[in-house]
Protein backbone atom coordinates (compact mmCIF):
# COMPACT_ATOMS: atom_id res chain seq x y z
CA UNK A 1 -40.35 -18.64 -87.64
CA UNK A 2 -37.63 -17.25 -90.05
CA UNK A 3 -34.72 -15.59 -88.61
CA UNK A 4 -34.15 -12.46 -90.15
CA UNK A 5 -31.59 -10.27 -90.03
CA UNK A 6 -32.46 -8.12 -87.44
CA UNK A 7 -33.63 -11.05 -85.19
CA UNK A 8 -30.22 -12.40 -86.25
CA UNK A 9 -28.50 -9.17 -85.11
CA UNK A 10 -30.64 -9.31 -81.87
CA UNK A 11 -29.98 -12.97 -80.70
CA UNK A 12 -26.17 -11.71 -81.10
CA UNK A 13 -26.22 -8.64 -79.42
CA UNK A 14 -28.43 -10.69 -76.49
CA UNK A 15 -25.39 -13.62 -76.61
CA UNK A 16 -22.48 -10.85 -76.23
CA UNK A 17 -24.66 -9.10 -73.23
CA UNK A 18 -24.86 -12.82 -71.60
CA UNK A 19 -21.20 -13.39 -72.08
CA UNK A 20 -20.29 -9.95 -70.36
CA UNK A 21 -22.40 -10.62 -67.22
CA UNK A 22 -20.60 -13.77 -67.07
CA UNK A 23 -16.95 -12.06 -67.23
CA UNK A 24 -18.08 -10.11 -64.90
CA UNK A 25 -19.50 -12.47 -62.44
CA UNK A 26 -15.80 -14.11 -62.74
CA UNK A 27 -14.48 -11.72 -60.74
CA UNK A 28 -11.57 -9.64 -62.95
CA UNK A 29 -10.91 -7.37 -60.36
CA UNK A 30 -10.29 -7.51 -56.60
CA UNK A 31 -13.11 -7.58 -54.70
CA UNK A 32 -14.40 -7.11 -50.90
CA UNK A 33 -13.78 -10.36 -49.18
CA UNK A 34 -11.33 -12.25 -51.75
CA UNK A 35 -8.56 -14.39 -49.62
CA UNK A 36 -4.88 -13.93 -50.38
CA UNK A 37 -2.43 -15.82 -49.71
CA UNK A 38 1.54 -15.69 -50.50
CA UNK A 39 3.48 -18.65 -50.93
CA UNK A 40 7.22 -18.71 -50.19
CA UNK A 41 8.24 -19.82 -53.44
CA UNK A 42 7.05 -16.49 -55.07
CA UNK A 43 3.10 -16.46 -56.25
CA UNK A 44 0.72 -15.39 -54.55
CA UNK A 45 -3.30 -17.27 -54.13
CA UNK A 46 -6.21 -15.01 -55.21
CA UNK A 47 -9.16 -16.71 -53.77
CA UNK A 48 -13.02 -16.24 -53.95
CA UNK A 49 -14.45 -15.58 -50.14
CA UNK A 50 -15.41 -18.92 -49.45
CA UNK A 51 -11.77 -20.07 -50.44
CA UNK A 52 -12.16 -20.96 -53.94
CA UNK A 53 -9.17 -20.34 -56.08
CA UNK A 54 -9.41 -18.04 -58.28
CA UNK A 55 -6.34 -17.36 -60.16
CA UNK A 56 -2.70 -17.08 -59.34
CA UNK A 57 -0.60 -13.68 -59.33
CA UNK A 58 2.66 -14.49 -61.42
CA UNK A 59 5.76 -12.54 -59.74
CA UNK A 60 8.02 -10.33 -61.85
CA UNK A 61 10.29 -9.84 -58.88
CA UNK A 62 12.90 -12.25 -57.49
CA UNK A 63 13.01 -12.94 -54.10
CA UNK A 64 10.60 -14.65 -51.35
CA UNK A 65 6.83 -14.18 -50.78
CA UNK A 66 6.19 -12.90 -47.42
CA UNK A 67 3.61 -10.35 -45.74
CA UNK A 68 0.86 -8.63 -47.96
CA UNK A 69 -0.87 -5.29 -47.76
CA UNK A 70 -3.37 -3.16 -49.70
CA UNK A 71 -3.03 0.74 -50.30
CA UNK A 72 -6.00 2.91 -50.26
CA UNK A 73 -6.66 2.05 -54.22
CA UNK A 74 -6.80 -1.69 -53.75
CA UNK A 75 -3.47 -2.31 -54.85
CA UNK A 76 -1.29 -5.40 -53.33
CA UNK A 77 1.51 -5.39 -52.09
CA UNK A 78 4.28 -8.21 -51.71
CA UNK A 79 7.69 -8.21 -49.18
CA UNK A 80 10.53 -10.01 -51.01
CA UNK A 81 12.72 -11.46 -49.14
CA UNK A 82 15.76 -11.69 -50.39
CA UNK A 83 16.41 -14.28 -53.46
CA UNK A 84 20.64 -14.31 -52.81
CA UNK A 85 22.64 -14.40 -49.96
CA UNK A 86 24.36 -10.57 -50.83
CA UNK A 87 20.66 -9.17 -51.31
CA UNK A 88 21.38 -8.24 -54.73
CA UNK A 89 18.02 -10.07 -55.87
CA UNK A 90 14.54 -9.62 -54.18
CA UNK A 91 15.32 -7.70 -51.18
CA UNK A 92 12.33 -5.39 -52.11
CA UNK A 93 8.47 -4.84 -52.18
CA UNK A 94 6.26 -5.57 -55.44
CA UNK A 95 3.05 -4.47 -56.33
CA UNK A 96 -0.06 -5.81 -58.24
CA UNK A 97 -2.62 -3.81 -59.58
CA UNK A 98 -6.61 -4.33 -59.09
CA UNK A 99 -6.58 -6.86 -61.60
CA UNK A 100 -3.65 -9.11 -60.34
CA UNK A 101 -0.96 -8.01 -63.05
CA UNK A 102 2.46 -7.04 -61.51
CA UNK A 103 3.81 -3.43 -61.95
CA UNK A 104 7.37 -4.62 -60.82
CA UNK A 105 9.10 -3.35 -57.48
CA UNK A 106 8.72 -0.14 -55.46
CA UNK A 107 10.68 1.28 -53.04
CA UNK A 108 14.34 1.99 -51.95
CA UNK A 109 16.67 2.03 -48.85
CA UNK A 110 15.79 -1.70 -48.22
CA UNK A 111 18.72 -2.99 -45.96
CA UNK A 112 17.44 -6.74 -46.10
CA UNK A 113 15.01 -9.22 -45.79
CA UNK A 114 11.32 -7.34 -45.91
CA UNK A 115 8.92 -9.24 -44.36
CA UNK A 116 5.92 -7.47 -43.87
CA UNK A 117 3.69 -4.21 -45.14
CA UNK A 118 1.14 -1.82 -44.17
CA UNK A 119 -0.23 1.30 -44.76
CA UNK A 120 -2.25 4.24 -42.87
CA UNK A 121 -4.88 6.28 -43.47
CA UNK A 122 -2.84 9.01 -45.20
CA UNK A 123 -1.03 6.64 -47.73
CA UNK A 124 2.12 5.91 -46.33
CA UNK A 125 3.69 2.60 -45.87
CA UNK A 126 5.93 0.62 -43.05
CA UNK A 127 8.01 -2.15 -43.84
CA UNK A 128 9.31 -4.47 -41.24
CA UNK A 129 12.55 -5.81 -42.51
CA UNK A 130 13.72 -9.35 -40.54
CA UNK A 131 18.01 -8.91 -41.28
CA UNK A 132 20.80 -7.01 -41.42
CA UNK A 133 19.53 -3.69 -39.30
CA UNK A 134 16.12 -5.16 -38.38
CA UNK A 135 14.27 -2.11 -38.39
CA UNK A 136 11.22 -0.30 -39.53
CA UNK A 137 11.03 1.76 -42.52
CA UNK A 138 8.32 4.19 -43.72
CA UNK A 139 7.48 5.45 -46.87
CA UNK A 140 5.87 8.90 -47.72
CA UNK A 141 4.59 9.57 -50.87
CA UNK A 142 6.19 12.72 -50.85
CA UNK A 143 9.24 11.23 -49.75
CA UNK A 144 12.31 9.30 -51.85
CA UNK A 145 13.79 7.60 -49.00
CA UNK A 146 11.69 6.26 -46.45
CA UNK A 147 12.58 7.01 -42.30
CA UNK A 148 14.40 3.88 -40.60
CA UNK A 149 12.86 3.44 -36.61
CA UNK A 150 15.02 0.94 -35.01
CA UNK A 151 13.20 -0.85 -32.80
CA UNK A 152 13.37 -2.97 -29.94
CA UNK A 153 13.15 -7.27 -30.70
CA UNK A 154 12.91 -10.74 -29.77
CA UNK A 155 14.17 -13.05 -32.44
CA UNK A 156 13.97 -11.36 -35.89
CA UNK A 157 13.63 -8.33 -36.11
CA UNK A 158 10.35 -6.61 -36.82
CA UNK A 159 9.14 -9.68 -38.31
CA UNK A 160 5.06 -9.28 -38.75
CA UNK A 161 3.11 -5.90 -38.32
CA UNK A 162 -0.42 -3.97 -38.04
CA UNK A 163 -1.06 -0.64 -37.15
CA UNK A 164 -3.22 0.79 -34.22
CA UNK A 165 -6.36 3.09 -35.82
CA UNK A 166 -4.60 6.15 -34.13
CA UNK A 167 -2.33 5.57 -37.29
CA UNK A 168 0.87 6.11 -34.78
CA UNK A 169 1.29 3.03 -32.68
CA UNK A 170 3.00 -0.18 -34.59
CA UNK A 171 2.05 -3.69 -32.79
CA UNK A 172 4.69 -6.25 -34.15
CA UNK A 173 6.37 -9.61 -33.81
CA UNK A 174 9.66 -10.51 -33.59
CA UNK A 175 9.71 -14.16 -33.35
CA UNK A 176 9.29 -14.41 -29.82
CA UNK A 177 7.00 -14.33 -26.93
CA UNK A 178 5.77 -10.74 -26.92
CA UNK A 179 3.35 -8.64 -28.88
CA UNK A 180 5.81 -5.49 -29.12
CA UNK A 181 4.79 -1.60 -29.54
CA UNK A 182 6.45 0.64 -31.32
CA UNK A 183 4.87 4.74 -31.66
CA UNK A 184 5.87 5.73 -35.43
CA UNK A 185 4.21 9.93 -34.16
CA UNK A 186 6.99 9.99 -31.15
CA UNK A 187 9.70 7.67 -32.51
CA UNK A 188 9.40 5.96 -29.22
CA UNK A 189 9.46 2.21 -27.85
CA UNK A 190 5.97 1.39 -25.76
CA UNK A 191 5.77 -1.21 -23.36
CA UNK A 192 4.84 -4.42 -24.88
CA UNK A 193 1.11 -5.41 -24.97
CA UNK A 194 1.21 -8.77 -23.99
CA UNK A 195 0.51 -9.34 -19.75
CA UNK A 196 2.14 -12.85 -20.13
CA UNK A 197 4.42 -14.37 -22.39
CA UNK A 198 2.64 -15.59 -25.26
CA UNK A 199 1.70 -19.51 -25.74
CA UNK A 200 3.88 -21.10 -28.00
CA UNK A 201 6.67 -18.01 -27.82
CA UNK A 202 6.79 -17.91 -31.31
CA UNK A 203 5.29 -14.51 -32.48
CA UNK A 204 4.03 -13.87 -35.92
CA UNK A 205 1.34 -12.22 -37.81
CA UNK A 206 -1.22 -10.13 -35.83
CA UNK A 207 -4.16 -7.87 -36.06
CA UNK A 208 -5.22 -5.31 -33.79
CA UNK A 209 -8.92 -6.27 -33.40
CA UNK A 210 -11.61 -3.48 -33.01
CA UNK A 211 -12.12 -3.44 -29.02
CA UNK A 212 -8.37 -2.91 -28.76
CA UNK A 213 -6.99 -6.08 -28.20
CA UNK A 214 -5.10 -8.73 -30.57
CA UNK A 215 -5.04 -12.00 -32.46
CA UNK A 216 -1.62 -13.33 -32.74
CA UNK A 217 -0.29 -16.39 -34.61
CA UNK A 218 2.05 -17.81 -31.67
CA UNK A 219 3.30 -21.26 -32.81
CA UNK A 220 1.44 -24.62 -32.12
CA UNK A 221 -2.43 -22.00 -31.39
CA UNK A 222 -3.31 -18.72 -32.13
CA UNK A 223 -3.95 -16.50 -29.40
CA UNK A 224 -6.77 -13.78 -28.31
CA UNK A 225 -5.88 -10.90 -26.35
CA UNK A 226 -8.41 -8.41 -25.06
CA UNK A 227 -7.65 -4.90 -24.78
CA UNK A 228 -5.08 -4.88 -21.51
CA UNK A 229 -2.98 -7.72 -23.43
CA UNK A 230 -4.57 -10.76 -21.12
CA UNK A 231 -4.82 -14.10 -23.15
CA UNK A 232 -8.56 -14.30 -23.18
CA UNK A 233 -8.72 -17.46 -26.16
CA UNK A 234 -6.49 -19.64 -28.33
CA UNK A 235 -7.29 -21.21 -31.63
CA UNK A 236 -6.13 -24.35 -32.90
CA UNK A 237 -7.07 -27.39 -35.18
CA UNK A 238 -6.78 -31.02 -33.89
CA UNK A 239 -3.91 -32.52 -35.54
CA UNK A 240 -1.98 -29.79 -36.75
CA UNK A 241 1.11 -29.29 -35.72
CA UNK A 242 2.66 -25.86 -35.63
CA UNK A 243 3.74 -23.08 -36.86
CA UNK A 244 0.66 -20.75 -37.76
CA UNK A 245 1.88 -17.92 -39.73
CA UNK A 246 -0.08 -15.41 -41.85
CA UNK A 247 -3.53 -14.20 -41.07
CA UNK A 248 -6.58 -11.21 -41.68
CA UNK A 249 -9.43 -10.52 -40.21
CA UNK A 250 -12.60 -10.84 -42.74
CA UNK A 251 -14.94 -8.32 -41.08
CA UNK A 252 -18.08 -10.71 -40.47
CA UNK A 253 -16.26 -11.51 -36.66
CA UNK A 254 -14.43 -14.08 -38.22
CA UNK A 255 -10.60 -14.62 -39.53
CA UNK A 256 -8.46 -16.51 -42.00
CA UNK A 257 -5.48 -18.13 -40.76
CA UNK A 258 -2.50 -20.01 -42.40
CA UNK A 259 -0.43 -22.95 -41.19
CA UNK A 260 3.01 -22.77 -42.76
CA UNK A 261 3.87 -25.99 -41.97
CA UNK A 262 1.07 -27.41 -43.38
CA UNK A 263 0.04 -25.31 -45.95
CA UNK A 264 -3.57 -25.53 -44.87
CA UNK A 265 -5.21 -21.96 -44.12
CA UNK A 266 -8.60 -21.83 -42.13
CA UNK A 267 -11.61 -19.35 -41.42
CA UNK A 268 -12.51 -19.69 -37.65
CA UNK A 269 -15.19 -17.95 -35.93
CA UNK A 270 -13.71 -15.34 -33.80
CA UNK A 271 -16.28 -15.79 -30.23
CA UNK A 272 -16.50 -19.13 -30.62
CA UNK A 273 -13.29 -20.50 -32.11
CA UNK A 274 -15.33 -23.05 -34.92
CA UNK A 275 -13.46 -23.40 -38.02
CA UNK A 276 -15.71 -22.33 -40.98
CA UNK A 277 -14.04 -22.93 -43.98
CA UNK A 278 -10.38 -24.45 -44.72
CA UNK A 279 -8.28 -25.28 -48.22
CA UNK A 280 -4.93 -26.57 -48.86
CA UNK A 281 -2.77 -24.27 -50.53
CA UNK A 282 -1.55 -27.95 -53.45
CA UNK A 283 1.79 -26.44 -52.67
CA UNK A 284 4.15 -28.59 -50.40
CA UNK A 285 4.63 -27.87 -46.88
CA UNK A 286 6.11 -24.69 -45.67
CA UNK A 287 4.93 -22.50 -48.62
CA UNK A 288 1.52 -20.71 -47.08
CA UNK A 289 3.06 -17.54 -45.43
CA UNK A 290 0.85 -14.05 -45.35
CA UNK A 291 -2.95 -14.16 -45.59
CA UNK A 292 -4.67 -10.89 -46.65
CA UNK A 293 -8.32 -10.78 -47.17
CA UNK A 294 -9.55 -7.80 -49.61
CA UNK A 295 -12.26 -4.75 -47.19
C-alpha cells in the first residue's frame, strides 16, 4: 500500500505522540519516591526509586553540599557550607526547581557553616548552622531576616535536623551522643529524647518516625528509638565501617541511608532491618552526605 500524504502526516503525528510518552516516562520532573543524595564536593544525585541514577543537579553556588529539604512546591533545597575559610563563598542555602535547574542562593543572616534544612507546614524554613554561633535560624516568608534560637549542643552545633508534626518541637544532632530538643513555639530547650547515650556517640541525621520515636545515624549503626527515646533496634551492614550520615524515610516502612565514608547509601527495611536496595555514589570516599527521598 502507497503512503499518501495523509497516512504520511499520520505515521508522523503517531511517531511525535510515541516520543512524548517516552520524555515523559524519563522522568523531567521530581517525582514521589526519587532518592537524593548530596555529595560534599557540590552536586547533588537525582535518583529513580529503586536507586537508578537519573541525572545530576549542577551547583551554581560555591560552597559544600550538606543537608537537603523540600518546600511545599517540591522545590530542593541545598546547605552550603562554607567554600573559604572567612565565609565569603558558600556560607548559604541554594535552591533547585522541580526540574533540577538551580535558581541560585536564598536567604540572609547566615553566620556560618549551614548544614541542614527543613520546613513546616506553613512554609517556613530552619537552618541548623554547624560554626561560628551554632544556632538555629528560621525563615518566614513574610520575613527578611530570619529569628536566630541558640540552642543547647554536643559537638557541632545544630548539626542535622527534623521537625516534630506539632510543627514546634526541633529534634537535632550535634555530633554527639544525644538526640536533642529544641521548641521553636516557646523558644525553649526540652530535655533530650534519648534514655541512653546513643551507640556510636556520634549523632547525625534523624527522622522523627510516625509513632513518635526516631531513627538516628549514630556512627559505626543506625539506631531505632521508640517513642520514650529507648534504643529499641540498630542498623548496620557487615563490613562497613562507620560513619553513617544522611538519611529519609521512603514511606513504604522502609528508609534510605548513606555511609559517608563509604559512599555507599542503602534502603533497609524498617521492622526487620534487611537491606533492600544499595548503590555506590562513583564518587570517592567521604562525598555521600544528605539523603532526601521526594513524598
Amino acid at each position: 500500500m502507497r503512503n499518501t500524504p495523509q497516512r504520511l502526516w499520520f505515521l508522523l503525528l503517531a511517531s511525535l505522540l510515541a516520543a512524548l510518552v517516552r520524555v515523559q516516562a524519563y522522568h523531567i520532573s521530581f517525582e514521589p519516591g526519587d532518592v537524593f543524595v548530596s555529595l560534599e564536593t557540590g552536586p547533588v544525585q537525582w535518583r529513580l526509586p529503586d536507586g537508578t541514577l537519573r541525572g545530576t543537579l549542577v551547583p551554581t553556588v560555591p560552597g559544600w553540599g550538606e543537608g537537603m529539604a523540600f518546600d511545599s512546591s517540591g522545590n530542593l533545597y541545598v546547605a552550603r557550607w562554607r567554600a573559604d575559610s572567612m565565609g565569603v563563598s558558600g556560607n548559604t542555602v541554594e535552591w533547585f526547581n522541580v526540574l533540577g535547574v538551580s535558581q541560585g542562593a536564598v536567604g540572609r543572616g547566615f553566620n556560618c557553616d549551614p548544614h541542614t534544612i527543613v520546613f513546616d507546614t506553613a512554609g517556613n524554613g530552619y537552618v541548623g548552622q554547624a560554626g561560628c554561633r551554632r544556632s538555629l535560624l528560621k525563615f518566614a516568608p513574610s520575613e527578611v531576616l530570619p529569628t536566630e534560637f541558640m540552642l543547647a549542643e554536643d559537638n557541632q552545633g545544630v548539626f542535622w535536623i527534623d521537625l516534630a508534626p506539632d510543627d514546634c518541637t526541633i529534634f537535632y544532632t550535634s555530633y554527639g551522643p544525644n538526640v536533642k530538643r529544641f521548641d521553636t513555639c516557646a523558644g525553649a530547650q526540652l530535655p533530650d529524647f534519648n534514655a541512653e547515650p546513643l551507640p556510636g556517640a556520634a549523632g547525625q541525621d534523624l527522622r522523627v518516625l510516625p509513632d513518635g520515636g526516631a531513627v538516628v545515624s549514630s556512627g559505626q549503626v543506625i539506631a531505632r528509638l521508640d517513642s520514650a527515646g529507648v534504643l529499641v533496634q540498630t542498623y548496620e551492614v557487615a563490613g562497613e565501617g562507620a560513619l553513617w550520615a544522611g538519611l529519609d524515610l521512603v514511606g513504604d516502612g522502609s528508609f534510605w541511608a548513606a555511609n559517608y565514608y563509604a559512599s555507599n547509601v542503602y534502603q533497609f527495611d524498617l521492622a526487620t532491618g534487611t537491606v533492600l536496595a544499595h548503590f555506590n555514589t562513583g564518587t570517592p570516599p567521604n562525598t555521600a552526605v544528605g539523603v532526601r527521598v521526594k513524598q
